[in-house]
Protein backbone atom coordinates (compact mmCIF):
# COMPACT_ATOMS: atom_id res chain seq x y z
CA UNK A 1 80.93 26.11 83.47
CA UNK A 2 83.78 23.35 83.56
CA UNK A 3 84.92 22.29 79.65
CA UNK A 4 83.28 18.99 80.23
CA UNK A 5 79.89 19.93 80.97
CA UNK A 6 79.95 22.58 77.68
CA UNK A 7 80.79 19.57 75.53
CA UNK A 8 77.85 17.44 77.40
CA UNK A 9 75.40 20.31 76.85
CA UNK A 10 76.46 20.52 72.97
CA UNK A 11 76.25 17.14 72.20
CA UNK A 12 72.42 16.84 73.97
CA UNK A 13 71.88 19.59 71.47
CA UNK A 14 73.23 18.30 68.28
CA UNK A 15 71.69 14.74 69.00
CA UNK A 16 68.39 16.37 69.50
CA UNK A 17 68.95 18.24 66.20
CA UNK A 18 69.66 14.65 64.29
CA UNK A 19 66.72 13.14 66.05
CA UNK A 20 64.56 16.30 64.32
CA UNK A 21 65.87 15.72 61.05
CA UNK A 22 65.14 12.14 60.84
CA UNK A 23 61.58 12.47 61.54
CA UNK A 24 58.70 11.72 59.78
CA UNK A 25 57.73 14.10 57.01
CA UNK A 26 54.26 15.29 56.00
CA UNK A 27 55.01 13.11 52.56
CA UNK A 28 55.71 10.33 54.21
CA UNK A 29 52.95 10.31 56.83
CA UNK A 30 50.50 8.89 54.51
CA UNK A 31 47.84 8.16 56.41
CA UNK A 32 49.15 9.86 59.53
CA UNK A 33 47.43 12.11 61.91
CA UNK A 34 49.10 15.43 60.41
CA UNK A 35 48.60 14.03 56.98
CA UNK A 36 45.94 15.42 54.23
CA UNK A 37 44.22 12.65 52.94
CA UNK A 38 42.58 13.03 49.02
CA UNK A 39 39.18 11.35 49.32
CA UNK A 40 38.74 9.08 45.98
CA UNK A 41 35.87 11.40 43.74
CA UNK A 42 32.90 9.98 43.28
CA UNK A 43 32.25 8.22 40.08
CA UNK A 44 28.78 9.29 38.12
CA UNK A 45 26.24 6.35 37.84
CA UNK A 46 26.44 6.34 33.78
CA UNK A 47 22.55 6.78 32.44
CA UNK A 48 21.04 3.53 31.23
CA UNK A 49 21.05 2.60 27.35
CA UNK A 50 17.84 2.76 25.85
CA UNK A 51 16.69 -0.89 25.26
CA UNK A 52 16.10 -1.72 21.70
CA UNK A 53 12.35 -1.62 22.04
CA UNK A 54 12.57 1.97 23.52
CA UNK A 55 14.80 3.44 20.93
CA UNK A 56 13.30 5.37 18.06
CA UNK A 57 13.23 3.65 14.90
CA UNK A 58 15.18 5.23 12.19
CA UNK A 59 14.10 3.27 8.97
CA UNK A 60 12.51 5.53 6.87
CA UNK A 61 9.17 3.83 5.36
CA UNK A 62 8.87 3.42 2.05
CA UNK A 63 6.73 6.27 0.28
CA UNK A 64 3.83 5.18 -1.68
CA UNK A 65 4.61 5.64 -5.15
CA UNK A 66 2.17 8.60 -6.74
CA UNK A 67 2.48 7.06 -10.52
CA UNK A 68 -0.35 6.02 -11.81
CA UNK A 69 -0.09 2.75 -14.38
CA UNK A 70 -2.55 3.75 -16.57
CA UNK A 71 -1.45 7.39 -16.69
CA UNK A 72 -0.92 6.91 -20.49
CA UNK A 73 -4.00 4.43 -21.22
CA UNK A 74 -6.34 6.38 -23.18
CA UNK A 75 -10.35 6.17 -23.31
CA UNK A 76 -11.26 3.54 -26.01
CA UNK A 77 -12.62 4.70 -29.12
CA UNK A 78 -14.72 2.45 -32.03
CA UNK A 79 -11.63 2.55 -33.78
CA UNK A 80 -10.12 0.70 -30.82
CA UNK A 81 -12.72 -1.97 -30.70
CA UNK A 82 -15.07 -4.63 -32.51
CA UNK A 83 -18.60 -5.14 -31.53
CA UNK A 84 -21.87 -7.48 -31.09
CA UNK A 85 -25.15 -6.91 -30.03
CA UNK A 86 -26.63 -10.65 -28.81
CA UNK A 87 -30.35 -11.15 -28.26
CA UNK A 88 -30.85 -12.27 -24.48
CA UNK A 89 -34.25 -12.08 -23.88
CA UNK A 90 -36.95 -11.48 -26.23
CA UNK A 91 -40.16 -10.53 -24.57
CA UNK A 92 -38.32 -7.13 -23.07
CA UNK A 93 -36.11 -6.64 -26.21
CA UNK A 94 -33.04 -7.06 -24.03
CA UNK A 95 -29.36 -7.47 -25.81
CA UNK A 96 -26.02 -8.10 -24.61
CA UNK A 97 -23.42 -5.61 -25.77
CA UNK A 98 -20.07 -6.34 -26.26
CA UNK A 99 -16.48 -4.98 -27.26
CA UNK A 100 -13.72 -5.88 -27.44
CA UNK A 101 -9.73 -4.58 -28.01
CA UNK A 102 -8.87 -5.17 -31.16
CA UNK A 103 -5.72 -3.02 -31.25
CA UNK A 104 -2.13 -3.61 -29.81
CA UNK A 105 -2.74 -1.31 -26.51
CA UNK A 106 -4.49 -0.84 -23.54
CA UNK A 107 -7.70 1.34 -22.93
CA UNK A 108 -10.35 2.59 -20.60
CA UNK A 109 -13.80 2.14 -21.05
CA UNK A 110 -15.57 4.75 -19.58
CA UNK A 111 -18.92 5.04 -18.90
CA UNK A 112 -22.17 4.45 -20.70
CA UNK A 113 -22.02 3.07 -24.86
CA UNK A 114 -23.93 5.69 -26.63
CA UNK A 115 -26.08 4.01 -28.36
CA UNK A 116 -28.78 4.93 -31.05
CA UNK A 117 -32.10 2.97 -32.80
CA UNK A 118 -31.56 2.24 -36.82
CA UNK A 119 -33.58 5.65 -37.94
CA UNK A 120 -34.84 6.78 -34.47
CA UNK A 121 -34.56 10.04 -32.89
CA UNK A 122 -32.50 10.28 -29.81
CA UNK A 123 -29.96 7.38 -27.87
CA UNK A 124 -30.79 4.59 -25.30
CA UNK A 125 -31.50 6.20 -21.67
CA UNK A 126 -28.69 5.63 -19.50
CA UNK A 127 -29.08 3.23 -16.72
CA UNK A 128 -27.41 3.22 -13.45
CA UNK A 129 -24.45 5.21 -12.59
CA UNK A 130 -20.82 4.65 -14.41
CA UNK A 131 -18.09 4.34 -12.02
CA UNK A 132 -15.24 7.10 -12.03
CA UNK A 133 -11.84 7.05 -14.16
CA UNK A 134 -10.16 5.72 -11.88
CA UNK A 135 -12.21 2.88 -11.49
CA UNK A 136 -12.63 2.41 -15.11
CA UNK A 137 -12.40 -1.22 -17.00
CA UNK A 138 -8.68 -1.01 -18.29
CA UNK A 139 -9.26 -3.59 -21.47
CA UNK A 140 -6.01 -4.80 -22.88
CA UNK A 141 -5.44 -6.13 -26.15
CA UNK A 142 -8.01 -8.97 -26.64
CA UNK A 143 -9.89 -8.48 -23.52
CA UNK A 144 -13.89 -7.80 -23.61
CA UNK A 145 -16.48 -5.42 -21.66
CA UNK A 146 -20.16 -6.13 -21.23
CA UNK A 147 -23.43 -3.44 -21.29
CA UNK A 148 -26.93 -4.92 -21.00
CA UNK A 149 -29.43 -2.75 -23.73
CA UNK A 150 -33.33 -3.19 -23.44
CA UNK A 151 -35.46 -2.00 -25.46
CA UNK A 152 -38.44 -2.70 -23.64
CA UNK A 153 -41.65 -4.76 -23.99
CA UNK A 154 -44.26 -3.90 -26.86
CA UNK A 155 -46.74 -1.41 -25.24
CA UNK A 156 -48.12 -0.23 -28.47
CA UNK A 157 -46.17 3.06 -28.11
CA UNK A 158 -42.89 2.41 -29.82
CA UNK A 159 -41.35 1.00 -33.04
CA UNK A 160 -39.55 -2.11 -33.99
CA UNK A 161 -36.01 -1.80 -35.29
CA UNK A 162 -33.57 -3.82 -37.50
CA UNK A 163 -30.28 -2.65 -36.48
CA UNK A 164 -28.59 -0.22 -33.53
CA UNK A 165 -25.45 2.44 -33.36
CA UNK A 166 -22.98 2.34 -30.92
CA UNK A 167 -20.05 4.67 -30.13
CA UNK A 168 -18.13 5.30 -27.12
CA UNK A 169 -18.00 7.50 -24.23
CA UNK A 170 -14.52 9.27 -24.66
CA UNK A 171 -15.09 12.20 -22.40
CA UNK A 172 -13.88 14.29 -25.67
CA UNK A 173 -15.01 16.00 -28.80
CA UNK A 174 -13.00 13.09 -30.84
CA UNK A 175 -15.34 12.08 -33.64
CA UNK A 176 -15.93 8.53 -34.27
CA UNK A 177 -17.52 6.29 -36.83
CA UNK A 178 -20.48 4.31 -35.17
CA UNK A 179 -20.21 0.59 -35.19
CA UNK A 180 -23.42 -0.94 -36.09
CA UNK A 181 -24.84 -4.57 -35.41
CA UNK A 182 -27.76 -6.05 -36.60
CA UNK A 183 -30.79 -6.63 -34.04
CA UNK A 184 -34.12 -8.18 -35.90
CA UNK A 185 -37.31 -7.15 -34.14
CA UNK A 186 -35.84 -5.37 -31.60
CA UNK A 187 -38.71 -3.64 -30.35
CA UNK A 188 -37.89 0.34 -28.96
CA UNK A 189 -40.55 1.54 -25.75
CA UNK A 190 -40.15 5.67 -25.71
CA UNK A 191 -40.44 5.33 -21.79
CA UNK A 192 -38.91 1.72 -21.47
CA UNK A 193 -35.62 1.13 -23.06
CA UNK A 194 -32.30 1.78 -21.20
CA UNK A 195 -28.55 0.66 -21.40
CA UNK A 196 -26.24 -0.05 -18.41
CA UNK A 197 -22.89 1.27 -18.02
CA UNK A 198 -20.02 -1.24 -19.40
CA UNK A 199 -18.95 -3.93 -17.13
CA UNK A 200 -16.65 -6.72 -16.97
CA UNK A 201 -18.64 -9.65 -17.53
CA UNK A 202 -22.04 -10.58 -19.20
CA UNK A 203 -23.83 -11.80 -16.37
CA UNK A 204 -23.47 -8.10 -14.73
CA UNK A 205 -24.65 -6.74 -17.92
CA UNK A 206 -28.16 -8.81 -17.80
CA UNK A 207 -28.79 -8.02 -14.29
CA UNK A 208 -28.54 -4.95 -13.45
C-alpha cells in the first residue's frame, strides 16, 4: 500500500473514533430511546379528617356530686322545738299540730308525732304512711311542720280529755321530755282517733 493511502485509511479511522466519543451518552439521553426513565411514585390519597360532628367527644361530664346537704342535719327532738295543738273541728275532735324550730340549726322531722291522751293508756294510732329520710321535712331555724290529730266523734265508748303529750319520732333511744298543750273537751274514740304524719303546711294536715 502506497504512503498516501495508509495516511487516508488512518485518518477515516481516527475521525470515526472522534465522531464515537462525541456521542450522546446514556446521561444525557434523557428521554431518549436507550434511556431509563424513573416513573414519578404515586402519591397516597391522605384519609379524610373526621368532621367535627363525627369525632368523639372528649369532655369529660361532670360527676354528680354523692354529698348529701343534710348529711349532718339531725332528727328534731322536743328540745329542738315549741308546740300547739289548735282546735279545727269540733264535732270529730280534730286538732292541728304544730312545731316549730326554735333552735339555731336545721332538723328533720321524721315521721309520725307520738302523741299521748292527758291520763290515757296508749298513743294516737298512726295514720297514713311517713315518707322516708330522705324525703323528710328539713325545718330550719324558725320554720314550722303540720300533723292533723282526731280524736274522733263521741260514740259513747271513749273519754274526754283536757290536755295531750307529744314527743318526736327520732328513730333513737334519745329520751325526751314531752311537750304538752292544752285541748278542752277533746273527746278520745278507742277505735276512732288517729294522727297523720308531719307535713309542711296545715291544710295537708286537715285533709288527709
Amino acid at each position: 500500500m502506497s504512503t498516501v493511502r495508509r495516511a487516508a485509511v488512518v485518518l477515516a479511522a481516527v475521525s470515526a473514533l472522534a465522531l464515537t466519543a462525541c456521542g450522546p451518552t446514556d446521561d444525557d439521553a434523557g428521554g431518549g430511546a436507550g434511556g431509563s426513565t424513573a416513573s414519578p411514585t404515586k402519591s397516597a390519597t391522605p384519609s379524610a379528617e373526621p368532621s367535627a360532628s363525627s369525632k368523639p367527644s372528649t369532655t369529660a361530664k361532670p360527676s354528680k356530686s354523692s354529698t348529701d346537704p343534710d348529711f349532718d342535719v339531725f332528727p328534731c327532738s322536743t328540745f329542738d322545738v315549741k308546740f300547739t295543738a289548735t282546735l279545727a273541728e269540733p264535732t270529730t275532735s280534730s286538732y292541728l299540730l304544730k312545731i316549730t324550730n326554735k333552735g339555731t340549726k336545721a332538723c328533720r322531722v321524721l315521721g309520725h308525732p307520738v302523741v299521748t291522751f292527758g291520763g290515757l293508756d296508749g298513743q294516737a294510732t298512726e295514720r297514713g304512711t311517713a315518707p322516708g329520710i330522705e324525703d323528710a321535712i328539713r325545718l330550719d331555724p324558725g320554720e314550722s311542720a303540720y300533723a292533723g290529730l282526731m280524736g274522733g266523734a263521741n260514740d259513747g265508748k271513749g273519754k274526754t280529755v283536757a290536755s295531750i303529750e307529744m314527743t318526736m319520732n327520732t328513730e333513737s333511744d334519745l329520751k325526751q321530755t314531752p311537750l304538752k298543750a292544752s285541748t278542752p273537751g277533746l273527746y278520745v274514740s278507742p277505735d276512732k282517733n288517729s294522727v297523720t304524719a308531719w307535713v309542711d303546711n296545715a291544710e295537708d294536715a286537715l285533709s288527709l
